[in-house]
Protein backbone atom coordinates (compact mmCIF):
# COMPACT_ATOMS: atom_id res chain seq x y z
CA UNK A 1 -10.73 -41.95 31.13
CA UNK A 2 -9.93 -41.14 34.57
CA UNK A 3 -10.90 -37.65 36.10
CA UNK A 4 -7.40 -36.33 35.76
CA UNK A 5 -7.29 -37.20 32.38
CA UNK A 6 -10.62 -35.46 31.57
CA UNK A 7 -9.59 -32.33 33.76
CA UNK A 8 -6.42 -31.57 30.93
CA UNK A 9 -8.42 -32.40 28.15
CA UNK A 10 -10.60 -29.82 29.41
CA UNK A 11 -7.97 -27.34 30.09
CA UNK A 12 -6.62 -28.20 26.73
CA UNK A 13 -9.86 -27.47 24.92
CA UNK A 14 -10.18 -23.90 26.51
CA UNK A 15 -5.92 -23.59 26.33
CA UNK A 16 -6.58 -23.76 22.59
CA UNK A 17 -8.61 -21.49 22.26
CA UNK A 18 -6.33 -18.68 23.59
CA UNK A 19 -5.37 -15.84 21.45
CA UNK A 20 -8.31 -16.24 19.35
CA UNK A 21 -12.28 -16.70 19.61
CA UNK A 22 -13.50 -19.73 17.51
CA UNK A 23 -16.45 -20.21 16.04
CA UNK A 24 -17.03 -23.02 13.06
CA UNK A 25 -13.71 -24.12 13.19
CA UNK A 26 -14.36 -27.29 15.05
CA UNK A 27 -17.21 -28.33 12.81
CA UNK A 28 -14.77 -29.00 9.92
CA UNK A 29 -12.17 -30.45 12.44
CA UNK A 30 -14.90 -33.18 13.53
CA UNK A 31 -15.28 -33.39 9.29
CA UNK A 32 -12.26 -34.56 8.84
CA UNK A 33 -12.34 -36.22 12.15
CA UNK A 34 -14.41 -38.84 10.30
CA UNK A 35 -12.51 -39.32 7.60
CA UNK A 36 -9.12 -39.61 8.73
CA UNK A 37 -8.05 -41.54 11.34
CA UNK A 38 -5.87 -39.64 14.33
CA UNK A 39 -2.27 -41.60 13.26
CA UNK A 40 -2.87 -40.53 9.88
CA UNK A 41 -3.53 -36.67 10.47
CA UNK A 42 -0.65 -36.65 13.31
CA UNK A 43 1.74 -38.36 10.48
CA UNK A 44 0.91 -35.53 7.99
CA UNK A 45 1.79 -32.45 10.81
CA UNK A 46 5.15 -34.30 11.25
CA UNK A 47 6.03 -33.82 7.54
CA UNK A 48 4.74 -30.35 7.28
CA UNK A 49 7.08 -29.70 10.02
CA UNK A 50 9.92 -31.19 7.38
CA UNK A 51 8.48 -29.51 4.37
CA UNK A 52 9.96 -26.35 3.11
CA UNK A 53 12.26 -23.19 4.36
CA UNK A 54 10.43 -21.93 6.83
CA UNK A 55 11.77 -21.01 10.08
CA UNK A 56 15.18 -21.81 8.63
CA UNK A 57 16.54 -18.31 7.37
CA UNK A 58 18.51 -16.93 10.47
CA UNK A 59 20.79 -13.94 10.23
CA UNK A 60 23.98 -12.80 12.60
CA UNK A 61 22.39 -12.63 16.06
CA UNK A 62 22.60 -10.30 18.62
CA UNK A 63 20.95 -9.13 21.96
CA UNK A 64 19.60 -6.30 23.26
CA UNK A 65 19.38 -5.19 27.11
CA UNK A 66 15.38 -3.70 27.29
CA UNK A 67 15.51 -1.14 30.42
CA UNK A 68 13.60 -3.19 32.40
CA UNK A 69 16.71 -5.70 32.31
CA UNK A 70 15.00 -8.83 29.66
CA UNK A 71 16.96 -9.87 27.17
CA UNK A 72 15.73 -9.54 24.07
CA UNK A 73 16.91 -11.75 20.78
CA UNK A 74 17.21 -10.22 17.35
CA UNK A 75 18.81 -10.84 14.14
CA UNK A 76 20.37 -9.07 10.97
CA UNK A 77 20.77 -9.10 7.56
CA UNK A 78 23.69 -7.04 6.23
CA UNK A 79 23.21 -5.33 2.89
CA UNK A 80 25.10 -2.08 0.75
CA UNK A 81 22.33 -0.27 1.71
CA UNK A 82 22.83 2.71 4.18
CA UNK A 83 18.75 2.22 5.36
CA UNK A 84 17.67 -0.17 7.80
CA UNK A 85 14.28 -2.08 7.66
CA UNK A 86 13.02 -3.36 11.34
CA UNK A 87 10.48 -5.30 11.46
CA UNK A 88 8.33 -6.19 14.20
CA UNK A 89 6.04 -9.35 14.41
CA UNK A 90 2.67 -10.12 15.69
CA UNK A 91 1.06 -11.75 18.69
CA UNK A 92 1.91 -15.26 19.73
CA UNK A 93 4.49 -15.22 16.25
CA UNK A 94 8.02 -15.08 16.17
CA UNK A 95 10.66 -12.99 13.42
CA UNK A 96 10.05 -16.17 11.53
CA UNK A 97 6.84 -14.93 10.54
CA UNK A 98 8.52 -12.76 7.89
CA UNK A 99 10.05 -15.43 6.05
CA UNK A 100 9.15 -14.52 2.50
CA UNK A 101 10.37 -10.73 2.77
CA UNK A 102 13.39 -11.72 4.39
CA UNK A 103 14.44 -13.52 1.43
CA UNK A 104 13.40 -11.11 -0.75
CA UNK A 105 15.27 -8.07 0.84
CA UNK A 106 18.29 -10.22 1.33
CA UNK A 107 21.28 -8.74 -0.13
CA UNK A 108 19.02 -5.51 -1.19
CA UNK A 109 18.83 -3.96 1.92
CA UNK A 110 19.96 -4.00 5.77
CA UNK A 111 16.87 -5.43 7.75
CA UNK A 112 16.77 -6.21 11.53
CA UNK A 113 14.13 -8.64 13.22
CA UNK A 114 13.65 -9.26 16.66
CA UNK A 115 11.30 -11.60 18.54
CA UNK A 116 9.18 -9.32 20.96
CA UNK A 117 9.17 -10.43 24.41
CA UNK A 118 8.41 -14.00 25.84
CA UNK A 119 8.29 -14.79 22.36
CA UNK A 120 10.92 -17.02 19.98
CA UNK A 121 14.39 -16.37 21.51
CA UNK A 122 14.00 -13.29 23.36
CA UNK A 123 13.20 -13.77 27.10
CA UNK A 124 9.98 -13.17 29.07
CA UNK A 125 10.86 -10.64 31.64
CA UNK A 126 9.57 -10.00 34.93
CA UNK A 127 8.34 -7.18 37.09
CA UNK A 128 6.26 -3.94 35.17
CA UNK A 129 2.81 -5.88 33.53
CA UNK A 130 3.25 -5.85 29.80
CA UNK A 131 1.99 -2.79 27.85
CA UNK A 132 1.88 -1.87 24.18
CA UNK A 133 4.11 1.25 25.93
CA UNK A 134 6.83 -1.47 27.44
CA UNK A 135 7.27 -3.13 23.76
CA UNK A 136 7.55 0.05 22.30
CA UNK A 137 10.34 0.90 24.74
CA UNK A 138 11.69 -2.31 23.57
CA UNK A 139 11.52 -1.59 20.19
CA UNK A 140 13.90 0.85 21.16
CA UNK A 141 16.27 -0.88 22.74
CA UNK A 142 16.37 -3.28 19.68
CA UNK A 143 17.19 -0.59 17.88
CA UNK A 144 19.65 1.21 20.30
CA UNK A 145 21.55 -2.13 19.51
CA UNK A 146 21.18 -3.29 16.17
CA UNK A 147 20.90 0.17 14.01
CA UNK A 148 21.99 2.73 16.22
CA UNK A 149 22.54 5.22 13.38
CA UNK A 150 21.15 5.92 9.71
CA UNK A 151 18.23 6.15 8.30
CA UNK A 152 15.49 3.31 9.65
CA UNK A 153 11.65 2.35 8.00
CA UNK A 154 10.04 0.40 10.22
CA UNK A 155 7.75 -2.42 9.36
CA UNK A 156 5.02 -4.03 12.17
CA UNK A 157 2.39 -6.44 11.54
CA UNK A 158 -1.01 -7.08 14.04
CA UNK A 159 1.14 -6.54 17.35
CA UNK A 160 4.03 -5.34 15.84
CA UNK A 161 1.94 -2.31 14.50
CA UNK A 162 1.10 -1.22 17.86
CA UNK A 163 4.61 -1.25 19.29
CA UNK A 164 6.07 0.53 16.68
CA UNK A 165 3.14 3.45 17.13
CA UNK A 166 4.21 2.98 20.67
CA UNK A 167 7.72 3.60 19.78
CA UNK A 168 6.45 6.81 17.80
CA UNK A 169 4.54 7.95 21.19
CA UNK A 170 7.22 7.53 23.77
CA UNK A 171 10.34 8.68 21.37
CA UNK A 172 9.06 11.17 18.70
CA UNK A 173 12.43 12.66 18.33
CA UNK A 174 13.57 9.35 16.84
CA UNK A 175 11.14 9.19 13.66
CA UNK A 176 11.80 12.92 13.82
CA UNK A 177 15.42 12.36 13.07
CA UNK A 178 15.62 8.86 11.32
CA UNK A 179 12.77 7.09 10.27
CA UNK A 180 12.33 7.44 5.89
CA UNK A 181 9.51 5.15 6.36
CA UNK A 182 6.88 2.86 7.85
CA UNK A 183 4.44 0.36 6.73
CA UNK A 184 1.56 -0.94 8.95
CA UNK A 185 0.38 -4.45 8.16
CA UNK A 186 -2.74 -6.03 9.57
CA UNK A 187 -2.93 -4.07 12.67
CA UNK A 188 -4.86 -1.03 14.54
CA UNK A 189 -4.58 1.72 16.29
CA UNK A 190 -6.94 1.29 19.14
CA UNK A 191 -10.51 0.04 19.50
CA UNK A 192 -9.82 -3.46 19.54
CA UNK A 193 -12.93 -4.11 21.80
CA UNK A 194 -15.34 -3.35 18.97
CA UNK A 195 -14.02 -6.68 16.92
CA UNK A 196 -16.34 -9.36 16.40
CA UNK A 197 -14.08 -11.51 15.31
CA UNK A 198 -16.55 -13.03 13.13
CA UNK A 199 -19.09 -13.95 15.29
CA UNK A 200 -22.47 -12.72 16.82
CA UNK A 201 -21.64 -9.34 18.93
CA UNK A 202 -23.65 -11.36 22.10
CA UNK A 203 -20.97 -13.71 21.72
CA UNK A 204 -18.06 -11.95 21.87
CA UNK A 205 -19.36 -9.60 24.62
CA UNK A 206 -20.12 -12.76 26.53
CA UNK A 207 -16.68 -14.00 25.82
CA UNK A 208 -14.87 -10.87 26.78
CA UNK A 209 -16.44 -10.48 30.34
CA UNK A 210 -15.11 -14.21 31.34
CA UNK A 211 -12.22 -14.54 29.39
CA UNK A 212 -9.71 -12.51 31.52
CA UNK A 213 -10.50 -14.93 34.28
CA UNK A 214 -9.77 -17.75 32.31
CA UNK A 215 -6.91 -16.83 31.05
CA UNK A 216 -5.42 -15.91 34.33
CA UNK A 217 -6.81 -19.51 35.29
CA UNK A 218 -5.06 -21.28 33.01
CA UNK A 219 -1.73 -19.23 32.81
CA UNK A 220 -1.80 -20.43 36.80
CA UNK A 221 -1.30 -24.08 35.51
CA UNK A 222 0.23 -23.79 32.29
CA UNK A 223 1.88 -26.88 32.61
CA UNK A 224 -1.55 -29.03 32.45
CA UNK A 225 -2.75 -26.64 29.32
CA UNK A 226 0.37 -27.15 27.29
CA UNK A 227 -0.46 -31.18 27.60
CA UNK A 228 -3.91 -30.56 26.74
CA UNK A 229 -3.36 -28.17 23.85
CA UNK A 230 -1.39 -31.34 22.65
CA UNK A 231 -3.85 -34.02 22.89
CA UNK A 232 -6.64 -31.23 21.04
CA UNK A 233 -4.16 -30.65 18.18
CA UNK A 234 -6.68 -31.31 16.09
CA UNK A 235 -8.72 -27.96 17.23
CA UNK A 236 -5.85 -26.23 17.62
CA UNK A 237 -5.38 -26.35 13.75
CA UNK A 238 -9.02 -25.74 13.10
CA UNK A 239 -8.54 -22.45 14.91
CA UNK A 240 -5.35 -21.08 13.09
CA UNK A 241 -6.44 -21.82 10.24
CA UNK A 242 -9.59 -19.95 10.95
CA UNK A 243 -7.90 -16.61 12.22
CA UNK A 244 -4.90 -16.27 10.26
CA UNK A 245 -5.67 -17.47 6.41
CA UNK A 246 -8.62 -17.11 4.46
CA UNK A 247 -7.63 -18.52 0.81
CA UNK A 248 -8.44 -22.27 0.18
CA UNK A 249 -5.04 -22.26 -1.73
CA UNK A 250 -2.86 -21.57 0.64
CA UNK A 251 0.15 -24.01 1.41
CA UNK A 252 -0.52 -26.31 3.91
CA UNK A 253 3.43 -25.63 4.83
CA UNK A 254 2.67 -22.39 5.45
CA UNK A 255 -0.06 -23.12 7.69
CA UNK A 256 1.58 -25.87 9.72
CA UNK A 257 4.49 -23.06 10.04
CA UNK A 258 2.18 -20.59 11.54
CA UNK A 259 0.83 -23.28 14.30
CA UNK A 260 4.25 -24.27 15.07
CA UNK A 261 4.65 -20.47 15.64
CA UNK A 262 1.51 -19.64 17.59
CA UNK A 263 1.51 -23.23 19.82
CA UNK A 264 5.50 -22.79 20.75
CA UNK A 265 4.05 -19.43 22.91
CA UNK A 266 3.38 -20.67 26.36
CA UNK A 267 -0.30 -19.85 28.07
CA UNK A 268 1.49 -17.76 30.40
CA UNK A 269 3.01 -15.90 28.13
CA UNK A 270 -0.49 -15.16 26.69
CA UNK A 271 -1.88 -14.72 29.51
CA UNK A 272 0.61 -11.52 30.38
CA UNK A 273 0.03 -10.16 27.19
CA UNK A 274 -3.56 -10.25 26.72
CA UNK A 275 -4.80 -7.57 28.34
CA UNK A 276 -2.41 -5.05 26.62
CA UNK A 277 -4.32 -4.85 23.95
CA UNK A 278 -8.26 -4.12 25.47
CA UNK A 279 -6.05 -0.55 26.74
CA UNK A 280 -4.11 0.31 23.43
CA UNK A 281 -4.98 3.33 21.82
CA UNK A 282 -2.52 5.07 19.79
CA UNK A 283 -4.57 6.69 17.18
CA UNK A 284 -2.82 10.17 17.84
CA UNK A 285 0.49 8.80 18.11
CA UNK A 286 0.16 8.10 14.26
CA UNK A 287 0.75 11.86 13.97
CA UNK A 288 4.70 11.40 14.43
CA UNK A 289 4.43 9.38 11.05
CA UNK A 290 2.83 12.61 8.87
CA UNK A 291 4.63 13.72 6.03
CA UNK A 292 6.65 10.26 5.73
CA UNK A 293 6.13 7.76 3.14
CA UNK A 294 3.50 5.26 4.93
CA UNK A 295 2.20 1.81 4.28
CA UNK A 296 -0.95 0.42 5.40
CA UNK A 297 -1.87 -2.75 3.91
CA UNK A 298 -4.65 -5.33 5.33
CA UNK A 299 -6.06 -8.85 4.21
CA UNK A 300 -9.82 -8.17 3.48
CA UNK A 301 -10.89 -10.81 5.43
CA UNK A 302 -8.57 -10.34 8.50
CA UNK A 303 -10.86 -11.56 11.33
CA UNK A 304 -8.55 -10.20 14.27
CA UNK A 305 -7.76 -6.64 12.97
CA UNK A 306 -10.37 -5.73 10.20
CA UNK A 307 -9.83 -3.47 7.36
CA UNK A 308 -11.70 -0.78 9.04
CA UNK A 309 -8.79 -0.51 11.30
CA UNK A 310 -6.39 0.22 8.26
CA UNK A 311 -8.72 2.66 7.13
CA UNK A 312 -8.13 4.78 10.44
CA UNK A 313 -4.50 4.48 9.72
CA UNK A 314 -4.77 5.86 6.43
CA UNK A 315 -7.07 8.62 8.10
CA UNK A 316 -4.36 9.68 10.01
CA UNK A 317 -1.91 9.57 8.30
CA UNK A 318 -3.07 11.22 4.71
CA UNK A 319 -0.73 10.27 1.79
CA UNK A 320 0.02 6.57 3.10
CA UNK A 321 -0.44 4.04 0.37
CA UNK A 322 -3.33 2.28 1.56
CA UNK A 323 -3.80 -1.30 0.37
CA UNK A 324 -6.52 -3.87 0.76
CA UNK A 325 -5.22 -7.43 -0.20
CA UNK A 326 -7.79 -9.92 -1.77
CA UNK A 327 -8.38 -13.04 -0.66
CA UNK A 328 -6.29 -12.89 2.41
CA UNK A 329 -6.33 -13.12 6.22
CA UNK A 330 -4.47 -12.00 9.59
CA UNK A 331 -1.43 -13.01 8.58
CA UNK A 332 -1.38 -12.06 4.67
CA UNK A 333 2.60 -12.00 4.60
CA UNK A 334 2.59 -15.62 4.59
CA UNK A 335 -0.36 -15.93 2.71
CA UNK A 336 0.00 -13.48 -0.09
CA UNK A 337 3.51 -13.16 0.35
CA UNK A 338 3.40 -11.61 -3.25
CA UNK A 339 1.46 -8.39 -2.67
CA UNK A 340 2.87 -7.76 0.44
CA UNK A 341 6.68 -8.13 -1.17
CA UNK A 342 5.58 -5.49 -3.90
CA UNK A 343 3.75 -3.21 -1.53
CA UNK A 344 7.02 -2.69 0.87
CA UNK A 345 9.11 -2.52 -3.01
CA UNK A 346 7.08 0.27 -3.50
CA UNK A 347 7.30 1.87 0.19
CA UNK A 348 11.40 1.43 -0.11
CA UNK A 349 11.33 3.12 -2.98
CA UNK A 350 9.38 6.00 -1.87
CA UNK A 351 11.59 6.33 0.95
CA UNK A 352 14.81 6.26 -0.52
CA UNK A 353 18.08 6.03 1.12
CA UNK A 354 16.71 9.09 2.85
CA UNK A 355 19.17 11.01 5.34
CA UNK A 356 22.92 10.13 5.99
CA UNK A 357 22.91 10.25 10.02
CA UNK A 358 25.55 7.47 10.32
């Protein structure tokens, strides 16, 4: 192989690594590496990618102008209900990610989902560096457009957590007036540079100090990392499955699903983002949510946002429901799509149809 072609494996090796900080994952990729052949593993992703609903549930769509002039994509479901659910997704995920509770809320209840910013439809934007602060603005803007009156709850996971506390910060009057409810899943309030992520603390400190400079590296020549990320799909895979699931019975649909999600986010893209999240802190913005019915439900073995970062959520925010899924990783509502449905049941039905602003 000629140096060029080394040079974007390379790239590709460190390009799939983004978003997340592996450890062990490649020793059961080179595992199966010996016991199925490349053709053979490639043929099975291709029908994953045909197996099952996922990604295919799409409401009417709309747009929504953000101030800073992006365009942002969302989606609703229409329903009797006079209450709106938003829900916010994750980090390097799209709406999609909320497959299961979409179809279980549709018909029941009037639910928006957007796709955050140089994620799924919505676009990237340029100008002002990207801040938990600028998505929660956002957040507003979705909301400006797609439920601009009656009551809201508001539902974020990992990422989407942050910009709705963000939301809370920057508009209090809003929850003041409207929100009936909100549930927190699998994110944190602040403090993300204490995560370990699973591995020895040298590691990650190691890790953090160089991997600002890579990533503005590599979101310099995204093209050549999206080609490598490619050719190390294998990794790639290793690594989701890693981060985001922790059950060994987990449908290999679902977890196809979720790389399709996380790989169609370009480097760039994650690049901008990343460094958003070593300056959010939003612990006393929680305080906007006191006194309304609260949700703050975890996987116990979510690697990216730990369930000690639920517990300071319930800390602030006494009388939220606080729930600790077994079995379950970063992103539990695909993997334990079950708890998590009867969890935001229960949340709805604390809230009610709460006030008539409309």
């Amino acid at each position: 192989m000629g140096e060029s072609g080394g040079g974007w494996r390379r790239a590709g090796i460190a390009g799939a690594a983004i978003g997340v900080l592996a450890a062990g994952a490649a020793a059961g990729v080179a595992v199966e590496r010996l016991t199925v052949s490349r053709s053979v593993r490639r043929k099975a992703r291709l029908a994953l990618d045909a197996t099952g609903p996922y990604g295919t549930l799409r409401g009417t769509p709309g747009r929504a102008l953000a101030d800073d002039g992006t365009i942002l994509a969302y989606e609703t479901d229409e329903a009797s209900s006079s209450v709106t659910v938003v829900f916010s997704h994750g980090f390097c995920l799209n709406q999609d990610s909320w497959h299961y509770q979409r179809a279980a809320l549709r018909g029941r209840v009037r639910t928006v989902f957007w796709d955050q910013r140089g994620h799924g439809r919505s676009e990237r934007g340029e100008g002002e560096p990207v801040g938990i602060e600028l998505l929660g603005r956002d957040l507003k803007a979705v909301i400006d457009a797609a439920a601009p009156v009656g009551p809201l709850v508001l539902v974020g996971h990992s990422m989407g957590g942050m910009t709705v506390m963000a939301l809370a910060e920057q508009y209090p009057e809003l929850v003041r007036d409207r929100v009936v409810g909100v549930a927190f899943v699998g994110t944190s309030p602040g403090r993300l540079e204490e995560v370990s992520y699973g591995l020895p603390l040298a590691g990650v400190n190691a890790v953090r100090r160089v991997l600002p400079g890579v990533l503005r590296a590599l979101g310099s020549q995204a093209e050549l990392v999206e080609k490598g990320r490619r050719a190390t799909a294998d990794l790639f895979a290793g690594l989701v499955r890693k981060y985001s699931f922790a059950s060994r019975d987990v449908d290999p649909a679902v977890v196809r699903f979720a790389e399709r999600m996380i790989e169609s986010v370009p480097v760039d893209v994650v690049a901008d983002f990343y460094p958003a999240f070593g300056a959010h802190d939003k612990l006393a913005a929680l305080a906007a949510f006191r006194g309304l019915p609260a949700l703050a439900l975890v996987g116990d073995q979510d690697l990216v946002t730990p369930a000690a970062h639920t517990e300071a959520i319930v800390e602030a925010l006494p009388g939220a429901a606080s729930v600790v899924v077994p079995d379950a990783g970063h992103l539990v509502m695909l993997e334990r799509p079950g708890a998590v449905g009867e969890a935001l049941a229960a949340l709805l039905a604390r809230a009610g149809e709460g006030p008539d602003n409309g």
